[in-house]
PDB file of N, CA and C in Angstrom:
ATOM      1  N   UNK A   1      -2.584   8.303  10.214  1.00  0.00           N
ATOM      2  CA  UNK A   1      -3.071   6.953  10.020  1.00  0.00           C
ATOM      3  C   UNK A   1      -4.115   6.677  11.103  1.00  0.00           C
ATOM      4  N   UNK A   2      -5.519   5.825  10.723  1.00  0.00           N
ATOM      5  CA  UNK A   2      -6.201   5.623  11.468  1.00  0.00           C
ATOM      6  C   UNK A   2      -5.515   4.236  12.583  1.00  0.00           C
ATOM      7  N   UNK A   3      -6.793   4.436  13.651  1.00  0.00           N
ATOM      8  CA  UNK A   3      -6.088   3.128  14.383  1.00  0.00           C
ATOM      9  C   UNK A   3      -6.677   1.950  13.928  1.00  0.00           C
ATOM     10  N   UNK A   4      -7.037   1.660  12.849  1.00  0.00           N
ATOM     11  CA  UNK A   4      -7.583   0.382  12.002  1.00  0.00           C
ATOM     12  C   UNK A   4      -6.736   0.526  10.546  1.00  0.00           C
ATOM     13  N   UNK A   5      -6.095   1.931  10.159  1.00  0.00           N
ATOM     14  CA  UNK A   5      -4.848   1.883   9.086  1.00  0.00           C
ATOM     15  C   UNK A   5      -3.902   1.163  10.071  1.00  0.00           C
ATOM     16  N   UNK A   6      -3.502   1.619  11.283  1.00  0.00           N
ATOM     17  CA  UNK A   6      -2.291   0.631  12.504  1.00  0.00           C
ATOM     18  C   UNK A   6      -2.147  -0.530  12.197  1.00  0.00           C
ATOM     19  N   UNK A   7      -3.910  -0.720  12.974  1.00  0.00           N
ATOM     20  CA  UNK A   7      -4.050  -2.579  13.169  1.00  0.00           C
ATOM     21  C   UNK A   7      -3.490  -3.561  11.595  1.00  0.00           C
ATOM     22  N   UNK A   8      -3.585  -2.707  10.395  1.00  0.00           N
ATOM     23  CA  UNK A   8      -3.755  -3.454   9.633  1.00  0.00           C
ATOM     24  C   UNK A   8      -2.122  -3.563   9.424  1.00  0.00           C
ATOM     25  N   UNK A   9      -1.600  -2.996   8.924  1.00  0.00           N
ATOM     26  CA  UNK A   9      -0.156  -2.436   8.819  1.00  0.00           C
ATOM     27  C   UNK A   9       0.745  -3.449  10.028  1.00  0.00           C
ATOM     28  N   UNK A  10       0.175  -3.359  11.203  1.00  0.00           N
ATOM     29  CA  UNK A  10       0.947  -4.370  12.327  1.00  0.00           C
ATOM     30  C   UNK A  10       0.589  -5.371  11.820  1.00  0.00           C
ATOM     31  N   UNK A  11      -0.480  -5.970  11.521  1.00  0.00           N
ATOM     32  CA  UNK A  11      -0.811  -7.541  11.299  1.00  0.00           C
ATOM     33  C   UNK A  11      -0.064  -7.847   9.596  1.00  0.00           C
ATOM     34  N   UNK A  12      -0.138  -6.876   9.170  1.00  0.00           N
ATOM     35  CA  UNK A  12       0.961  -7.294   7.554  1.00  0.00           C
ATOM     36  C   UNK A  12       2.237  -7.155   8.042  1.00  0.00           C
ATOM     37  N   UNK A  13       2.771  -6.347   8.753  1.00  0.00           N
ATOM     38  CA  UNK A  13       4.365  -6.427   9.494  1.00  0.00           C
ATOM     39  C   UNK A  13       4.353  -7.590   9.666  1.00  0.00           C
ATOM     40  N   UNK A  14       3.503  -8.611  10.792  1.00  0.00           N
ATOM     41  CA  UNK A  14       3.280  -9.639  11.573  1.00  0.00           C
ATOM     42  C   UNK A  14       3.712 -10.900  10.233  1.00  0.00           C
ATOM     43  N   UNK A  15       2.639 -10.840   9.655  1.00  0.00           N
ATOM     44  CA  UNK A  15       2.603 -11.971   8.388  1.00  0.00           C
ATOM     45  C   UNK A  15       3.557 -11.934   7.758  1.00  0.00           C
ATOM     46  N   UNK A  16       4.087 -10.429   7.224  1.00  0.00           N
ATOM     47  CA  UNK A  16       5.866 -10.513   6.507  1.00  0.00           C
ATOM     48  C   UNK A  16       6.789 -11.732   7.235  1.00  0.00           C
ATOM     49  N   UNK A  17       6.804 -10.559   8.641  1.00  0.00           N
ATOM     50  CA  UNK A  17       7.950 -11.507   9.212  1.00  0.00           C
ATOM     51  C   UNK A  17       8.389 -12.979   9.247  1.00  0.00           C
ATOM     52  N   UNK A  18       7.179 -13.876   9.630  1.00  0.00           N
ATOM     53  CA  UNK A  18       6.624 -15.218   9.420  1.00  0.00           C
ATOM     54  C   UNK A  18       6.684 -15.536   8.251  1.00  0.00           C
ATOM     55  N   UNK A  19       6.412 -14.366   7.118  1.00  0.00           N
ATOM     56  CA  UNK A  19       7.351 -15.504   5.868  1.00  0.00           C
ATOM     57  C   UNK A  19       8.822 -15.234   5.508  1.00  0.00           C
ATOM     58  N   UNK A  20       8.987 -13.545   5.787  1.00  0.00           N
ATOM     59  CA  UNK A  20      10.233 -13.690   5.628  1.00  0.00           C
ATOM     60  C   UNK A  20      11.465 -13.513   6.172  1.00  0.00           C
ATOM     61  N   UNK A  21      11.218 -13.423   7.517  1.00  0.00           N
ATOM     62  CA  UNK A  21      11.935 -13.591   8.714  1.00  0.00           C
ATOM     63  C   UNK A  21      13.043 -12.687   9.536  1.00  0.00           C
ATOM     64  N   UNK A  22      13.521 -12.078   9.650  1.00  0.00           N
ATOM     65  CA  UNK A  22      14.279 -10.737  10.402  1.00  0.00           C
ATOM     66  C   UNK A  22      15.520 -10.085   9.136  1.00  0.00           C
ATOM     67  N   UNK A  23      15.399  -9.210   9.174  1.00  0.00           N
ATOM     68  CA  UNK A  23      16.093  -8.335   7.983  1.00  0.00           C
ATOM     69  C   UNK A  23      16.597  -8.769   6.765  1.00  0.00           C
ATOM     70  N   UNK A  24      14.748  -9.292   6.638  1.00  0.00           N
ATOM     71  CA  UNK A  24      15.116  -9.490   4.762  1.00  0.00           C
ATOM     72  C   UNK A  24      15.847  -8.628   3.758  1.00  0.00           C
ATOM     73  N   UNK A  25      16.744  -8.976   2.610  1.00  0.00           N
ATOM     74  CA  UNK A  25      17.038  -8.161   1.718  1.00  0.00           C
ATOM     75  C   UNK A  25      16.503  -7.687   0.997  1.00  0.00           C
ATOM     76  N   UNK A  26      15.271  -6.587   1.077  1.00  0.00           N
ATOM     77  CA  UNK A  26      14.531  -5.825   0.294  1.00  0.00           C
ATOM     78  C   UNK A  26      14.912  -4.359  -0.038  1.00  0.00           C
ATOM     79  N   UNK A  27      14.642  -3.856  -1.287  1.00  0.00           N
ATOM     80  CA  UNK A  27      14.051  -2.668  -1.715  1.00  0.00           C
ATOM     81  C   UNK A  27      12.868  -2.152  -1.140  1.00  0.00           C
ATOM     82  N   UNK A  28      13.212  -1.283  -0.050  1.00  0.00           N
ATOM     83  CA  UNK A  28      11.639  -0.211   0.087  1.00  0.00           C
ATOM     84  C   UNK A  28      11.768   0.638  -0.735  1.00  0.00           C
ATOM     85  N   UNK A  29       9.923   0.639  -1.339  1.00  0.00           N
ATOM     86  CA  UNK A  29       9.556   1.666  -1.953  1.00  0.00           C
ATOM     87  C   UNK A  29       8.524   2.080  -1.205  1.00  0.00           C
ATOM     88  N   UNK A  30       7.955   3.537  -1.302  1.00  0.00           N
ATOM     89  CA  UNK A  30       7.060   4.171  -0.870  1.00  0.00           C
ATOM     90  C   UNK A  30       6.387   4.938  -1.522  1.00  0.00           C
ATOM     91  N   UNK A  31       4.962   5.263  -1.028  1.00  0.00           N
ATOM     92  CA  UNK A  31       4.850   7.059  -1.687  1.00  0.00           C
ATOM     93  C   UNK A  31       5.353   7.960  -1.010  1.00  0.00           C
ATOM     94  N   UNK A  32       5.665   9.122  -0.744  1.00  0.00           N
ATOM     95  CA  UNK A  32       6.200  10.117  -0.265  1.00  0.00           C
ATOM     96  C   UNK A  32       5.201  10.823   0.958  1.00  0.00           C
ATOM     97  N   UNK A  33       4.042  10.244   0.691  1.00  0.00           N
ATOM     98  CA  UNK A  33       2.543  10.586   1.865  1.00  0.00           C
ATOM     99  C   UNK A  33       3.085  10.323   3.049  1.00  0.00           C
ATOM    100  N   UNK A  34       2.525  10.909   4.376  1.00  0.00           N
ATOM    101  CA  UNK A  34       2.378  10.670   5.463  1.00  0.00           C
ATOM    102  C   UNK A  34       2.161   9.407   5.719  1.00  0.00           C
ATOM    103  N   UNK A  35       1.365   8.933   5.707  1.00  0.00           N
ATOM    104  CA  UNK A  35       0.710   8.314   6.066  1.00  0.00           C
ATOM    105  C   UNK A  35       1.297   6.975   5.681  1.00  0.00           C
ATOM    106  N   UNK A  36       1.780   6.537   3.804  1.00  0.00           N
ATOM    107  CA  UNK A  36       1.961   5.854   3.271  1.00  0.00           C
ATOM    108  C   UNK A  36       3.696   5.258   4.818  1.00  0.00           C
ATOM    109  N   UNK A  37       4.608   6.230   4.709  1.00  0.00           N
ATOM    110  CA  UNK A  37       5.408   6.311   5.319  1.00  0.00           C
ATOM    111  C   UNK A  37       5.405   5.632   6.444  1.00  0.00           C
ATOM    112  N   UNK A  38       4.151   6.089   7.541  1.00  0.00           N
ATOM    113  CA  UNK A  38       4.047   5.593   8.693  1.00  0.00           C
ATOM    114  C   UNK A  38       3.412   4.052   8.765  1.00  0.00           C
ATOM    115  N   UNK A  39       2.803   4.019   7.715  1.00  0.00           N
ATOM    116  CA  UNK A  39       3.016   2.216   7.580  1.00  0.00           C
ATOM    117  C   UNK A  39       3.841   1.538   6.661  1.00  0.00           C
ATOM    118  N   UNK A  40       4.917   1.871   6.291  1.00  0.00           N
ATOM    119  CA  UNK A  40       6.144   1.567   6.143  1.00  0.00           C
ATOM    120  C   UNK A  40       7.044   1.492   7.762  1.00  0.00           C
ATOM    121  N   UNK A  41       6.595   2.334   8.075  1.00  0.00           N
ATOM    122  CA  UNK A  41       7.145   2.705   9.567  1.00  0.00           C
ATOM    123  C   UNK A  41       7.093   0.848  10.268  1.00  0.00           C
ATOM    124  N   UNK A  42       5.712   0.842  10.336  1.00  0.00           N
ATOM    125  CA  UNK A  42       4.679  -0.243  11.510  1.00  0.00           C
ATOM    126  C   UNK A  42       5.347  -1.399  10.726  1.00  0.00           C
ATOM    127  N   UNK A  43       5.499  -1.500   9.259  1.00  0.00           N
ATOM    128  CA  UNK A  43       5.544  -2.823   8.573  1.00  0.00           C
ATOM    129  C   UNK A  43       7.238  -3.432   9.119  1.00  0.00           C
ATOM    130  N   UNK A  44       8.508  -2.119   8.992  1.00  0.00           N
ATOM    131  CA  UNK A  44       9.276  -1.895   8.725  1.00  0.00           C
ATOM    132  C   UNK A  44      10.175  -2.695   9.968  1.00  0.00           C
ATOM    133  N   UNK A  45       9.495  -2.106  11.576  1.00  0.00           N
ATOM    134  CA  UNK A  45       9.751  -2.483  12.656  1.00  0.00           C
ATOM    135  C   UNK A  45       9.413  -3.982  12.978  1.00  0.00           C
ATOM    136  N   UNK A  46       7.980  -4.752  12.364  1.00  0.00           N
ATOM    137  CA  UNK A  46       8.755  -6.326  12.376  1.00  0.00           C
ATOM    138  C   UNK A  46       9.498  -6.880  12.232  1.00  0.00           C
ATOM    139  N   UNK A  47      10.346  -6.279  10.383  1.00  0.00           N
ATOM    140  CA  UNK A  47      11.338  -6.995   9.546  1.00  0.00           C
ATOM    141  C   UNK A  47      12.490  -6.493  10.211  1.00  0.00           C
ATOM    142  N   UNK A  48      12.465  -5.608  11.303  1.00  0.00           N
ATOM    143  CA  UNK A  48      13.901  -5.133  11.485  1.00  0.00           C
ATOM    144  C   UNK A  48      14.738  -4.455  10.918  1.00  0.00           C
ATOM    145  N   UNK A  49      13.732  -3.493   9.806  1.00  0.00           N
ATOM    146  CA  UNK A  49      14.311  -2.836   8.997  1.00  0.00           C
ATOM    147  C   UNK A  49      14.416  -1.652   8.794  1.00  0.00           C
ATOM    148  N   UNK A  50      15.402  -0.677   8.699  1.00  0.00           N
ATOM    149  CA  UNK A  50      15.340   1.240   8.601  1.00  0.00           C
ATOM    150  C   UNK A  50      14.457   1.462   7.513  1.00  0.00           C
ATOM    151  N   UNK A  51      13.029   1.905   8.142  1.00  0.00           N
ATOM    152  CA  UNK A  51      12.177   2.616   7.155  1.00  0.00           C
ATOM    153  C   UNK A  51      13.029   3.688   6.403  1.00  0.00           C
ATOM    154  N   UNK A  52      13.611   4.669   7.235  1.00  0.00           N
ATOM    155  CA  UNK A  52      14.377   5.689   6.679  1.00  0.00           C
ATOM    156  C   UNK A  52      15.027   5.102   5.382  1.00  0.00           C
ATOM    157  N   UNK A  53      15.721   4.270   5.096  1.00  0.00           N
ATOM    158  CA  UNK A  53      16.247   3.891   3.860  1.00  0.00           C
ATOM    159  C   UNK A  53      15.358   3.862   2.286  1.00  0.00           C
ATOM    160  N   UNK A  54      14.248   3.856   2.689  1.00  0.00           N
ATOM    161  CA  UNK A  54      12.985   3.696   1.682  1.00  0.00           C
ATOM    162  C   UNK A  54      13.356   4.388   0.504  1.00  0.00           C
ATOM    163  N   UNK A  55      13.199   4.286  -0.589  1.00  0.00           N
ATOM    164  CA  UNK A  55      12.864   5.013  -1.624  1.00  0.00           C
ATOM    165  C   UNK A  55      11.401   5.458  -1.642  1.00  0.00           C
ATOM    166  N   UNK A  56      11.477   6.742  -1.758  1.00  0.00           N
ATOM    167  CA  UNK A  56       9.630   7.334  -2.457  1.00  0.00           C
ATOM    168  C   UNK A  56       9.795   7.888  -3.918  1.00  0.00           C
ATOM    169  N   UNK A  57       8.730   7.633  -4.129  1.00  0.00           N
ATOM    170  CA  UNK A  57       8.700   7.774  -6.000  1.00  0.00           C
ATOM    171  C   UNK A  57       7.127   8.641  -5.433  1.00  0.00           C
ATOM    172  N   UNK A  58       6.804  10.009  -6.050  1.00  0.00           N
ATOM    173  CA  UNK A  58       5.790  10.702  -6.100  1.00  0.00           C
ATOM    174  C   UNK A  58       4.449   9.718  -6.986  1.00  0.00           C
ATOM    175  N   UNK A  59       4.715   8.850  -8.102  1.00  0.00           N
ATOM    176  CA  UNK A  59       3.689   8.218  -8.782  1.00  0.00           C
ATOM    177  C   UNK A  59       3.306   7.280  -7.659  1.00  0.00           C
ATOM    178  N   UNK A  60       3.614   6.638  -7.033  1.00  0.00           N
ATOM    179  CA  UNK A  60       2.857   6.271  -5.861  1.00  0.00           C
ATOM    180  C   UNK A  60       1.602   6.348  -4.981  1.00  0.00           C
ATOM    181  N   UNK A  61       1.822   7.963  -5.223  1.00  0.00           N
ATOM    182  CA  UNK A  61       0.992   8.373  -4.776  1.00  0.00           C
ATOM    183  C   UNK A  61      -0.714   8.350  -5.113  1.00  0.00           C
ATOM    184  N   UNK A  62      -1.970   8.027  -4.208  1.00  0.00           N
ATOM    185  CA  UNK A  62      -2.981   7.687  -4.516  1.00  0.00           C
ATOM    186  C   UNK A  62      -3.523   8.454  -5.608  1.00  0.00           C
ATOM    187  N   UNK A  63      -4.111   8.535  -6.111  1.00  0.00           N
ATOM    188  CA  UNK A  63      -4.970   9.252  -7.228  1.00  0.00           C
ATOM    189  C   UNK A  63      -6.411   9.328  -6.855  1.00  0.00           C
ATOM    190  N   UNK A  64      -7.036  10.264  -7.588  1.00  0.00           N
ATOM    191  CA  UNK A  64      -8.421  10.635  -6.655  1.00  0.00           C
ATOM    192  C   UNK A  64      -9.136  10.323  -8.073  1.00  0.00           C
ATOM    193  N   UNK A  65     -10.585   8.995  -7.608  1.00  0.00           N
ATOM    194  CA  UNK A  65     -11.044   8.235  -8.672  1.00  0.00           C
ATOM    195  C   UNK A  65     -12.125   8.749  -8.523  1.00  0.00           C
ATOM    196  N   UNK A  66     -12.550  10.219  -8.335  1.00  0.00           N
ATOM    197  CA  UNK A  66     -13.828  11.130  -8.098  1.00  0.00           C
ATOM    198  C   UNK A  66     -15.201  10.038  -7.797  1.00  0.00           C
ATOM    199  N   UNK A  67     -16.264   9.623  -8.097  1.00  0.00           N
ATOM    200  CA  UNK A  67     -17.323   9.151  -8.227  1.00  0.00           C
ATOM    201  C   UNK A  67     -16.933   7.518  -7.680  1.00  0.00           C
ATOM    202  N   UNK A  68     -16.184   7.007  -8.752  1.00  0.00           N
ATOM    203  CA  UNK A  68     -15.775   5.573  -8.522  1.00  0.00           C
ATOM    204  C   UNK A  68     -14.945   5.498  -7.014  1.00  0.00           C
ATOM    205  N   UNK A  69     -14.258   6.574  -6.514  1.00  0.00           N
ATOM    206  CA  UNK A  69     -13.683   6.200  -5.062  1.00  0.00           C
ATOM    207  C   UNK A  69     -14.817   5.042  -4.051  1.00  0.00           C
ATOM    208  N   UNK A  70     -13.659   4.477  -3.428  1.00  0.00           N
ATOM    209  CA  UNK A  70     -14.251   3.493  -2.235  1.00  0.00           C
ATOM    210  C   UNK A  70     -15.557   3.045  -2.855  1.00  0.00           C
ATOM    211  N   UNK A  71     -15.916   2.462  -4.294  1.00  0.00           N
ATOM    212  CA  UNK A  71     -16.626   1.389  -4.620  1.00  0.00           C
ATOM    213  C   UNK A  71     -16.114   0.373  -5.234  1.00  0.00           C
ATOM    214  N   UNK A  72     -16.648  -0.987  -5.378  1.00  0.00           N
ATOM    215  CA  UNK A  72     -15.926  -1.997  -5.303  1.00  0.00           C
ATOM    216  C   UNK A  72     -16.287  -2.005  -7.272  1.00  0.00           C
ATOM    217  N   UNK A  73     -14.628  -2.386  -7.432  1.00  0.00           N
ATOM    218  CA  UNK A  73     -14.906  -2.700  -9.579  1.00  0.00           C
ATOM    219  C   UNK A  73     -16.232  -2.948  -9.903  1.00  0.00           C
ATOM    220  N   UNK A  74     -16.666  -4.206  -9.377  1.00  0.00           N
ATOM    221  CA  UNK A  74     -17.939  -4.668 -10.049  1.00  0.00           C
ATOM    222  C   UNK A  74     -19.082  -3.707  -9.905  1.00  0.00           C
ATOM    223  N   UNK A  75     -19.284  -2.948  -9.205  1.00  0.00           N
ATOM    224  CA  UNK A  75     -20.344  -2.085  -9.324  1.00  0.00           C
ATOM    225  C   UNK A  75     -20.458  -0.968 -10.245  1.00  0.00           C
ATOM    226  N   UNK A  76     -18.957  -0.493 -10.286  1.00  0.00           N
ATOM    227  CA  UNK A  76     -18.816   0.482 -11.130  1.00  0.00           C
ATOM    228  C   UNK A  76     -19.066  -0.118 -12.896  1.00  0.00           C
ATOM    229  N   UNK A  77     -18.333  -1.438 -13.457  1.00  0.00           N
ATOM    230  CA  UNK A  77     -18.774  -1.973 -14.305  1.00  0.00           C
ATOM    231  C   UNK A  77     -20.258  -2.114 -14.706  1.00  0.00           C
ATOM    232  N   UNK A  78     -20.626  -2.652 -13.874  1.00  0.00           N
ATOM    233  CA  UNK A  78     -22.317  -2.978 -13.758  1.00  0.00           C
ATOM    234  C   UNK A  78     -22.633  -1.377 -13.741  1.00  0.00           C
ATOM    235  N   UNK A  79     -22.410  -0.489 -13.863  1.00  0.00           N
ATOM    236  CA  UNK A  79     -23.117   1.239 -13.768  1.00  0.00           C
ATOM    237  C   UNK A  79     -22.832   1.412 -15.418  1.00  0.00           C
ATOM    238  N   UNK A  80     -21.082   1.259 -15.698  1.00  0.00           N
ATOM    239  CA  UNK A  80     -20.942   2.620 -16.475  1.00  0.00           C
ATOM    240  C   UNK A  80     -20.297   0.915 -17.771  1.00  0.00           C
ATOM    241  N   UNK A  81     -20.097  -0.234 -17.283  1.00  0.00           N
ATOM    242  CA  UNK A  81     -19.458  -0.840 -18.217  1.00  0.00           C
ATOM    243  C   UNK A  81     -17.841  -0.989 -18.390  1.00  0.00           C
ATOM    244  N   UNK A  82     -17.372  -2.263 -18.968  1.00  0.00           N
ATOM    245  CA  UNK A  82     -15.599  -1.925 -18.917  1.00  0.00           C
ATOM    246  C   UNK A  82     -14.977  -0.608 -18.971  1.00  0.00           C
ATOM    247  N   UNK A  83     -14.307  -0.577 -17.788  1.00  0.00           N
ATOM    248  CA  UNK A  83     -13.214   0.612 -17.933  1.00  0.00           C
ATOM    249  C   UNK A  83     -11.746  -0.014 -17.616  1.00  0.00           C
ATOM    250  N   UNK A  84     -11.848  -1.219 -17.871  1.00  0.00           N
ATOM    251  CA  UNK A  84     -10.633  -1.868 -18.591  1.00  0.00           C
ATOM    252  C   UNK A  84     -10.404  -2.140 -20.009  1.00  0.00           C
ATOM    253  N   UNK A  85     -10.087  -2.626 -20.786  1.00  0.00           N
ATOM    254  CA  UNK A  85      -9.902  -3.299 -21.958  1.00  0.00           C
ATOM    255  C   UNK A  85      -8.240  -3.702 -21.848  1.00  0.00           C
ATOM    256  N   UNK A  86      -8.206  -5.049 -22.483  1.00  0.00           N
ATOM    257  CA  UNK A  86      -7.411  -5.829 -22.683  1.00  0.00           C
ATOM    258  C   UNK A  86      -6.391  -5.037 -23.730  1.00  0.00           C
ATOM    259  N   UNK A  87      -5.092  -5.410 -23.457  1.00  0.00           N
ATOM    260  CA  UNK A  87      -3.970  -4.423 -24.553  1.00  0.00           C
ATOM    261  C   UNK A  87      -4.247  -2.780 -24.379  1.00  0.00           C
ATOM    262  N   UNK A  88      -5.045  -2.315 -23.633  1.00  0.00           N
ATOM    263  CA  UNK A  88      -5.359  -0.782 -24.083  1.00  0.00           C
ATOM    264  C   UNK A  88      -4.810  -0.575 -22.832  1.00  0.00           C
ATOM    265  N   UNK A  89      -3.544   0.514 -22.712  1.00  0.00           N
ATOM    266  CA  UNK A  89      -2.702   1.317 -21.576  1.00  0.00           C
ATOM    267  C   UNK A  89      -3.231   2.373 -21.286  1.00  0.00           C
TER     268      UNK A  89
END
């Protein structure tokens, strides 16, 4: 994890806590990634909660959006056109 994946991960730990306050009753889920984990880790230690308990589910895991990676929807629309449609799975 970068140290700006950290910062972000501590400041969402931060904001959880403040709404939902020391060892909420949640379901962790995860992806099974490194990385995903270790900010489960950062989030985990506000709420007071055993990351270790987490569930990971492999579909979680990121998917690689070749071309479209790290651009924002609207641009890609505006290029190639809906690659949503309504009712279509």
């Amino acid at each position: 994890m970068t140290r700006a994946g950290f910062a972000q991960a501590d400041e969402l730990g931060r904001a959880l806590r403040g709404l939902l306050g020391a060892k909420p009753a949640l379901t962790l889920w995860a992806s099974p990634t490194g990385r995903a984990l270790q900010t489960l880790a950062v989030i985990c230690e506000h709420l007071e909660l055993d990351w270790h308990g987490a569930r990971t589910d492999p579909r979680l895991v990121e998917i690689d959006m070749g071309s479209w990676g790290g651009r924002y929807y609207a641009d890609v629309i505006d290029e190639v056109g809906p690659v949503m449609l309504p009712g279509v799975r």
